[in-house]
C-alpha atoms as a PDB file:
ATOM      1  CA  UNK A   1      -8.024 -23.551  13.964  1.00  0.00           C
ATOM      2  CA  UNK A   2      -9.340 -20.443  12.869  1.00  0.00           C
ATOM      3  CA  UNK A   3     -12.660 -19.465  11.502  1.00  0.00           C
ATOM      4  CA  UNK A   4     -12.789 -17.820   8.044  1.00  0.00           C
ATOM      5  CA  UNK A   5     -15.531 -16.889   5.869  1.00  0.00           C
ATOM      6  CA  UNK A   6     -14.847 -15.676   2.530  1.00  0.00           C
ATOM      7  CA  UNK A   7     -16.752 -12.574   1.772  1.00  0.00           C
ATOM      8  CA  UNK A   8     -15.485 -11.768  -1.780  1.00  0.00           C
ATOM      9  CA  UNK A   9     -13.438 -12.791  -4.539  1.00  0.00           C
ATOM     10  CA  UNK A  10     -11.731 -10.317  -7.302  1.00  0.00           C
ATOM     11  CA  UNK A  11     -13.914  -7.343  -5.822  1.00  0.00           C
ATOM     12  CA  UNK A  12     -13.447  -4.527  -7.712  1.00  0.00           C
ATOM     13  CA  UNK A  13     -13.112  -0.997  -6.033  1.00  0.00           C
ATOM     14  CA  UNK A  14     -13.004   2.267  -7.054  1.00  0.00           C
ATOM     15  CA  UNK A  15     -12.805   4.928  -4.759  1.00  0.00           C
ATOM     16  CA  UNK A  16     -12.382   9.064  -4.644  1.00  0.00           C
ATOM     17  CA  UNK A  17      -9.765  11.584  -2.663  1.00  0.00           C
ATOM     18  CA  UNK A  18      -9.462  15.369  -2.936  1.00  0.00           C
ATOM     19  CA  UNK A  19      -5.872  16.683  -2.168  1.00  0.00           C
ATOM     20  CA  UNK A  20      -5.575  20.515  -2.707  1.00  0.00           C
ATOM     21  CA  UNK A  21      -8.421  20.657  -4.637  1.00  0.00           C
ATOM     22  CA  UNK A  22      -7.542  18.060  -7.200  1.00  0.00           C
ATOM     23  CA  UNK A  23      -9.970  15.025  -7.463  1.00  0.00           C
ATOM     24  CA  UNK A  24      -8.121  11.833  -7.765  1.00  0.00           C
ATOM     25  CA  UNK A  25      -9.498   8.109  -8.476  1.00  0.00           C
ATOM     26  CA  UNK A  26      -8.084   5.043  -6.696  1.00  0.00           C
ATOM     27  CA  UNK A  27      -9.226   1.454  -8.208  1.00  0.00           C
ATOM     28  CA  UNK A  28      -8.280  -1.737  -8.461  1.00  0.00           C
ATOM     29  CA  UNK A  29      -9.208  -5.385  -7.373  1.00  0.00           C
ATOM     30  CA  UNK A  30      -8.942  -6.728  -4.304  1.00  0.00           C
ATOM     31  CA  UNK A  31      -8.027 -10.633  -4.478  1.00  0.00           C
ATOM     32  CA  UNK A  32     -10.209 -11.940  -1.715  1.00  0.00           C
ATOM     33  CA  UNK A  33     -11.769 -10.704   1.670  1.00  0.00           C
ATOM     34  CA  UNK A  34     -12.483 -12.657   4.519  1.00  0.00           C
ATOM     35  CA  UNK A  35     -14.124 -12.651   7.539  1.00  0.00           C
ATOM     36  CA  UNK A  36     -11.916 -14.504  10.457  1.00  0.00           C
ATOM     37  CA  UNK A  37     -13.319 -14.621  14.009  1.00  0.00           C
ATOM     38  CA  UNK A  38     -15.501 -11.508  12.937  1.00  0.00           C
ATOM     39  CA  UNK A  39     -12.861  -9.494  11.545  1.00  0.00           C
ATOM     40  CA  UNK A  40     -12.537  -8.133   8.029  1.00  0.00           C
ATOM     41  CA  UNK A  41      -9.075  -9.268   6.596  1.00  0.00           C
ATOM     42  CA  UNK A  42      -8.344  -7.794   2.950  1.00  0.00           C
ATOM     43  CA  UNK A  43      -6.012 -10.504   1.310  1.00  0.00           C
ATOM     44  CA  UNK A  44      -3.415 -10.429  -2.092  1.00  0.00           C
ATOM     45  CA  UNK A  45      -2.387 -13.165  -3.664  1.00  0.00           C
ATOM     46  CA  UNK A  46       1.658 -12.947  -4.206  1.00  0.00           C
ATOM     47  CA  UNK A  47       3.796 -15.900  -6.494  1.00  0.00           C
ATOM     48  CA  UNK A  48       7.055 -13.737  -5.822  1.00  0.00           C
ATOM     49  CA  UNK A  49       9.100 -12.799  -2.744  1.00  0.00           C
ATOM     50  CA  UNK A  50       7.311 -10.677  -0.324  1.00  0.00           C
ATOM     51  CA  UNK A  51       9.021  -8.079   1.642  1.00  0.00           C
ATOM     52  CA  UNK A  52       7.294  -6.953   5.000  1.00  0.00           C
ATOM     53  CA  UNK A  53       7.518  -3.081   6.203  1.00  0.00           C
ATOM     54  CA  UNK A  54      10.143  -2.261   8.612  1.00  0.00           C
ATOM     55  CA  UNK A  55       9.007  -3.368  12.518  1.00  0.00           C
ATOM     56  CA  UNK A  56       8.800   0.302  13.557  1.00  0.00           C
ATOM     57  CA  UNK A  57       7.231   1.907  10.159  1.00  0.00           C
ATOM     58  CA  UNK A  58       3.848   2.283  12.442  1.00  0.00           C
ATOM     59  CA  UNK A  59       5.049   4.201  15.333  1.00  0.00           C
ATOM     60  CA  UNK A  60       4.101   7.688  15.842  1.00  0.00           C
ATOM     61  CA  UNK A  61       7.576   8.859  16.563  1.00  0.00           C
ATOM     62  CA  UNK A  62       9.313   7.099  13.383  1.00  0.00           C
ATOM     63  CA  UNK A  63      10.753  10.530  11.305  1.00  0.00           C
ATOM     64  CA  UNK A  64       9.060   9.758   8.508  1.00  0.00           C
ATOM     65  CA  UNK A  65       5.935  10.225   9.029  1.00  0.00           C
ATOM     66  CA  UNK A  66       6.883  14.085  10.434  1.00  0.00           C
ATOM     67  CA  UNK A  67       8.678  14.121   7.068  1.00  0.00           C
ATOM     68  CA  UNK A  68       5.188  13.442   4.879  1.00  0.00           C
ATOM     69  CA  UNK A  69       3.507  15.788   7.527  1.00  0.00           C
ATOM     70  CA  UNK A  70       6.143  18.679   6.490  1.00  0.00           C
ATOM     71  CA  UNK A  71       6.578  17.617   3.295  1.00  0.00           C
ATOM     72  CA  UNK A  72       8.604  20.169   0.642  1.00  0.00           C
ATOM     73  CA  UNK A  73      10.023  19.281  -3.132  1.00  0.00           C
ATOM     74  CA  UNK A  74      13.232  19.998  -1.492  1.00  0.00           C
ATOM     75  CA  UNK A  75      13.030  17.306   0.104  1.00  0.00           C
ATOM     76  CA  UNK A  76      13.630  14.329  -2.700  1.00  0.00           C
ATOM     77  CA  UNK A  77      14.723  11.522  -0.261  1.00  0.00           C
ATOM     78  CA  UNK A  78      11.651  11.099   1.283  1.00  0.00           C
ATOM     79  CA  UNK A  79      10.370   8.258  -1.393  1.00  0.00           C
ATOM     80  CA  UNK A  80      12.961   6.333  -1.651  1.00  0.00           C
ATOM     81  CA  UNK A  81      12.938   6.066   2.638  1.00  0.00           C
ATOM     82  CA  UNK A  82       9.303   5.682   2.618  1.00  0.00           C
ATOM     83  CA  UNK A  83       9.715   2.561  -0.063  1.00  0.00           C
ATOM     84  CA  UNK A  84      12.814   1.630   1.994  1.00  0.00           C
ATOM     85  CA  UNK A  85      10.701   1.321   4.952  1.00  0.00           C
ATOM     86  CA  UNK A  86       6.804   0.373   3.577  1.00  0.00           C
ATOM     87  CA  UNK A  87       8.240  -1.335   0.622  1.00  0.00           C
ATOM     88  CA  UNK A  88       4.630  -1.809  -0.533  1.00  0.00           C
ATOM     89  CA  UNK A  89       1.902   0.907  -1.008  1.00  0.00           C
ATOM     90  CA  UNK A  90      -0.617  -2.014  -2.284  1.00  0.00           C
ATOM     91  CA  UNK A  91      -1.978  -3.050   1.348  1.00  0.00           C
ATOM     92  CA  UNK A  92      -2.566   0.212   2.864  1.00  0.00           C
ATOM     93  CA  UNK A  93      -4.020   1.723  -0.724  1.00  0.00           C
ATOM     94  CA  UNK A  94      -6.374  -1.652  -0.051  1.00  0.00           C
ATOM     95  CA  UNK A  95      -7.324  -0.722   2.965  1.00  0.00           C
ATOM     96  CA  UNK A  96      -7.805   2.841   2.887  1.00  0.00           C
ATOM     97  CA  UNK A  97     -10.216   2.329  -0.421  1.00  0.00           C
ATOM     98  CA  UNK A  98     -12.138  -0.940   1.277  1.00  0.00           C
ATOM     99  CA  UNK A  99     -13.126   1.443   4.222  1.00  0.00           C
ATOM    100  CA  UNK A 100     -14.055   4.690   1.698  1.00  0.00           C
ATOM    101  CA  UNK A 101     -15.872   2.875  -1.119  1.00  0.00           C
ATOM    102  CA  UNK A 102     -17.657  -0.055   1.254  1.00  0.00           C
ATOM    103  CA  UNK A 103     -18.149   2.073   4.780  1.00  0.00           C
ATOM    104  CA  UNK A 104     -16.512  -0.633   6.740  1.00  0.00           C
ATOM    105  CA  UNK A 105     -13.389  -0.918   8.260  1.00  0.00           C
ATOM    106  CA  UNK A 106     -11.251  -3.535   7.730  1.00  0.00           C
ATOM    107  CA  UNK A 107      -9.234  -4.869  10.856  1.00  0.00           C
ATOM    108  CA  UNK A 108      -6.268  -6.119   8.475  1.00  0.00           C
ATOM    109  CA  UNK A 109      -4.651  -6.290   5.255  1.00  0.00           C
ATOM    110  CA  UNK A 110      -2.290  -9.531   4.102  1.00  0.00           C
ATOM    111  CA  UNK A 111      -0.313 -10.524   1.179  1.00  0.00           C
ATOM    112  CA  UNK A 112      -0.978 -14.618   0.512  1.00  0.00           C
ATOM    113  CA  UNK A 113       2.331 -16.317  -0.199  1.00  0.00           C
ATOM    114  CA  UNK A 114       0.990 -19.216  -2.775  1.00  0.00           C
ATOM    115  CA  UNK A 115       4.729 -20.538  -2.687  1.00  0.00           C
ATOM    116  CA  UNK A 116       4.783 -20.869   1.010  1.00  0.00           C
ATOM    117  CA  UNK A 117       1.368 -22.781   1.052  1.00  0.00           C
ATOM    118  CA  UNK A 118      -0.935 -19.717   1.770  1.00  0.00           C
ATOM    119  CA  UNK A 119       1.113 -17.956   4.226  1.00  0.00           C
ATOM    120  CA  UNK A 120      -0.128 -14.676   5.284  1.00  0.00           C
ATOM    121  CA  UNK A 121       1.822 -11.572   6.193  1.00  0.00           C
ATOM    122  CA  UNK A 122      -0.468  -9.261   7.749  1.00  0.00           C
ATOM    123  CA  UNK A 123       0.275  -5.516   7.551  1.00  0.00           C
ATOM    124  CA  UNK A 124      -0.534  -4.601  11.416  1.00  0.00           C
ATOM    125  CA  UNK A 125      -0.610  -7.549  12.344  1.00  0.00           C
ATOM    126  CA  UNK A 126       2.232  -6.898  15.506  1.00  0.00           C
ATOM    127  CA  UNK A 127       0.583  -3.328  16.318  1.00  0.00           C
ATOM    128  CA  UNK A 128      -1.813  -3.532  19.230  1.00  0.00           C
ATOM    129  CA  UNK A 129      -5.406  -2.770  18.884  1.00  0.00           C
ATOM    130  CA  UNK A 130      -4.822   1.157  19.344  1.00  0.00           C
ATOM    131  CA  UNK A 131      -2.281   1.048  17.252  1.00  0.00           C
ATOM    132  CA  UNK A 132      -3.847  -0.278  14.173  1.00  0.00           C
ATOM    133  CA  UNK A 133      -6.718   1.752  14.961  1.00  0.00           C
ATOM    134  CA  UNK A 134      -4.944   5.163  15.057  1.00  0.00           C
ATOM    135  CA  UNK A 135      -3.003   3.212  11.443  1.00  0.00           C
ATOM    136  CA  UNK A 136      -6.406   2.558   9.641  1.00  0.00           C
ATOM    137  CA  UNK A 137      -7.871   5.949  10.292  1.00  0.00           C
ATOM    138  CA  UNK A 138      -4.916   8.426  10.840  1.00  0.00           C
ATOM    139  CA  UNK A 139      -2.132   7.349   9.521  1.00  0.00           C
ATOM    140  CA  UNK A 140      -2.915   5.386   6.377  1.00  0.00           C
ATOM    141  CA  UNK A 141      -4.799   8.379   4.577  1.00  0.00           C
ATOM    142  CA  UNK A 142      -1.995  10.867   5.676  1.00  0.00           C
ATOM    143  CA  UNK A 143       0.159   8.036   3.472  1.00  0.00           C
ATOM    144  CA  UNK A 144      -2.183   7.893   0.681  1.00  0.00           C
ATOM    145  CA  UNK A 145      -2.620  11.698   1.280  1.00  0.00           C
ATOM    146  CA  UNK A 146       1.130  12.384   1.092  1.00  0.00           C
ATOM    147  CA  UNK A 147       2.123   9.922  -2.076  1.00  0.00           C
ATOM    148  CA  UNK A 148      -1.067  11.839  -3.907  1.00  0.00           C
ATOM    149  CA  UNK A 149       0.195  15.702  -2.939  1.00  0.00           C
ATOM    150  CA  UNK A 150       3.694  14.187  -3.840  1.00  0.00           C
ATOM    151  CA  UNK A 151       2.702  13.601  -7.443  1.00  0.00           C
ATOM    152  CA  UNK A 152       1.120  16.930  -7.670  1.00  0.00           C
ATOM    153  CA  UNK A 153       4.243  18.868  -6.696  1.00  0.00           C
ATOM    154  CA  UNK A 154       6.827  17.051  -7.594  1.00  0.00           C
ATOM    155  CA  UNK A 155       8.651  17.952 -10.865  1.00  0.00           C
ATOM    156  CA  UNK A 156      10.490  14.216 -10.937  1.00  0.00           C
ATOM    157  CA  UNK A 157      10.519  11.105 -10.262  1.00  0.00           C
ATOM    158  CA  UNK A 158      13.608   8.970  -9.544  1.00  0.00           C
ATOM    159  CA  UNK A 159      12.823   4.881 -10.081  1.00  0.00           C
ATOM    160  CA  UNK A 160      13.625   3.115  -7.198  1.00  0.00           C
ATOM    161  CA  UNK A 161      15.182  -0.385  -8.606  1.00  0.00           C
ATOM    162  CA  UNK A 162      14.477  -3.456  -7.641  1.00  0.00           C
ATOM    163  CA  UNK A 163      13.412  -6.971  -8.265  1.00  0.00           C
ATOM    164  CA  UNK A 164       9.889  -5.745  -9.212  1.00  0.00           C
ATOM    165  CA  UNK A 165      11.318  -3.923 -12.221  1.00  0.00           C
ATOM    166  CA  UNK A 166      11.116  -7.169 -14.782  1.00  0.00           C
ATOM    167  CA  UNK A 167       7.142  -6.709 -13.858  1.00  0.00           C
ATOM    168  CA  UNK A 168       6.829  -2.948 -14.544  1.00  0.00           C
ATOM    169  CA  UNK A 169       5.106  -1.323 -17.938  1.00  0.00           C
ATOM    170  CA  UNK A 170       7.355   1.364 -17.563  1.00  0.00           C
ATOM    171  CA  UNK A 171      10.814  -0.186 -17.240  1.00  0.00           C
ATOM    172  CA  UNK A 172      11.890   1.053 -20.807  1.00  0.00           C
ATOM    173  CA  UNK A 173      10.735   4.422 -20.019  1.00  0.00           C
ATOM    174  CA  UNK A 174      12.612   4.904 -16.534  1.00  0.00           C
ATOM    175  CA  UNK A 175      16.480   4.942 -17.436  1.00  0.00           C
ATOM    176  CA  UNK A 176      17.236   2.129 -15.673  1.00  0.00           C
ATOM    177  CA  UNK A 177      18.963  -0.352 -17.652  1.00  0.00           C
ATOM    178  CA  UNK A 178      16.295  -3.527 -17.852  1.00  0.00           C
ATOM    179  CA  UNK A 179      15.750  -6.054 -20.010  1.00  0.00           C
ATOM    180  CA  UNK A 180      12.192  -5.697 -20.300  1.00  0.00           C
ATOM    181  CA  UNK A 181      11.134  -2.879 -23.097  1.00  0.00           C
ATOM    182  CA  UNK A 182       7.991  -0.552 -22.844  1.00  0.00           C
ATOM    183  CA  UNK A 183       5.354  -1.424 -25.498  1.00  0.00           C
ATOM    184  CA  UNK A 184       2.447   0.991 -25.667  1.00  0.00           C
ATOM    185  CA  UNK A 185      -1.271  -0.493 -25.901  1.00  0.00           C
END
């Protein structure tokens, strides 16, 4: 059995990033963090389906990450393949802001399946230890980096549908046909 200490509940971050000059603010709230056999795991709490990123998302020689490297407006496919292959930004947003706001790095991010019993699915969990490393400091804020300079050159935005949709505020606003409407606050 495994050790765990739990560090923090519903921590709130907030957390800054310049991309071409443009100051932009990432916050949110973390569910829990824990401390298992001295390493800093960042944990969400899911009730729904979770969907894990494709086995190879991590490597260095997987296109897409040339693709975000070399990125152009030309090129409008590149979302929908990242979200085809990450599926989730949420973990790697969590991670990159738990390292920039606290100063330490977290070894791990998970999403908690409460319908499987606590069940985690780790985000680097298979990579080896240089792996995750070169993940957590390279590659995760070229990601962040990437989605960021994406909103401030794209002109659009194509949804991306999917079983999430019933959840999202902006469902009524996307074209997608959904049965949930878009009430402002």
């Amino acid at each position: 059995m495994r050790e765990t200490e739990i560090i923090s509940l519903e921590k709130k971050f907030r957390t800054g990033i310049s991309i071409s000059g443009m100051q932009y603010q990432l916050h949110g709230q973390v569910d829990r963090t824990d401390r298992r056999e001295g390493k800093i795991i960042v944990l969400d709490y899911k009730t729904g389906k979770i969907h894990a990123p494709a086995t190879n998302f991590w490597a260095e020689d997987n296109p897409l990450w040339f693709r975000m490297e070399h990125w152009q407006p030309e090129d409008k496919d590149l979302l929908a393949d990242l979200h085809n292959e990450l599926k989730s930004l949420q973990l790697p947003a969590y991670l990159f802001a738990f390292s920039r706001e606290l100063g330490v790095q977290a070894e791990d991010a998970a999403f908690v399946a409460l319908y499987e019993k606590g069940k985690d699915y780790c985000l680097l969990a298979k990579l080896d230890a240089e792996e995750r490393e070169n993940a957590i400091r390279k590659q995760i804020p070229a990601l962040i980096g990437f989605v960021l300079a994406h909103l401030q050159k794209s002109g659009s935005f194509s949804p991306q549908p999917g079983d999430y949709c019933s959840f999202c505020q902006w469902a009524g606003l996307c074209g997608q046909n959904h049965t949930k409407t878009f009430t402002p606050r």
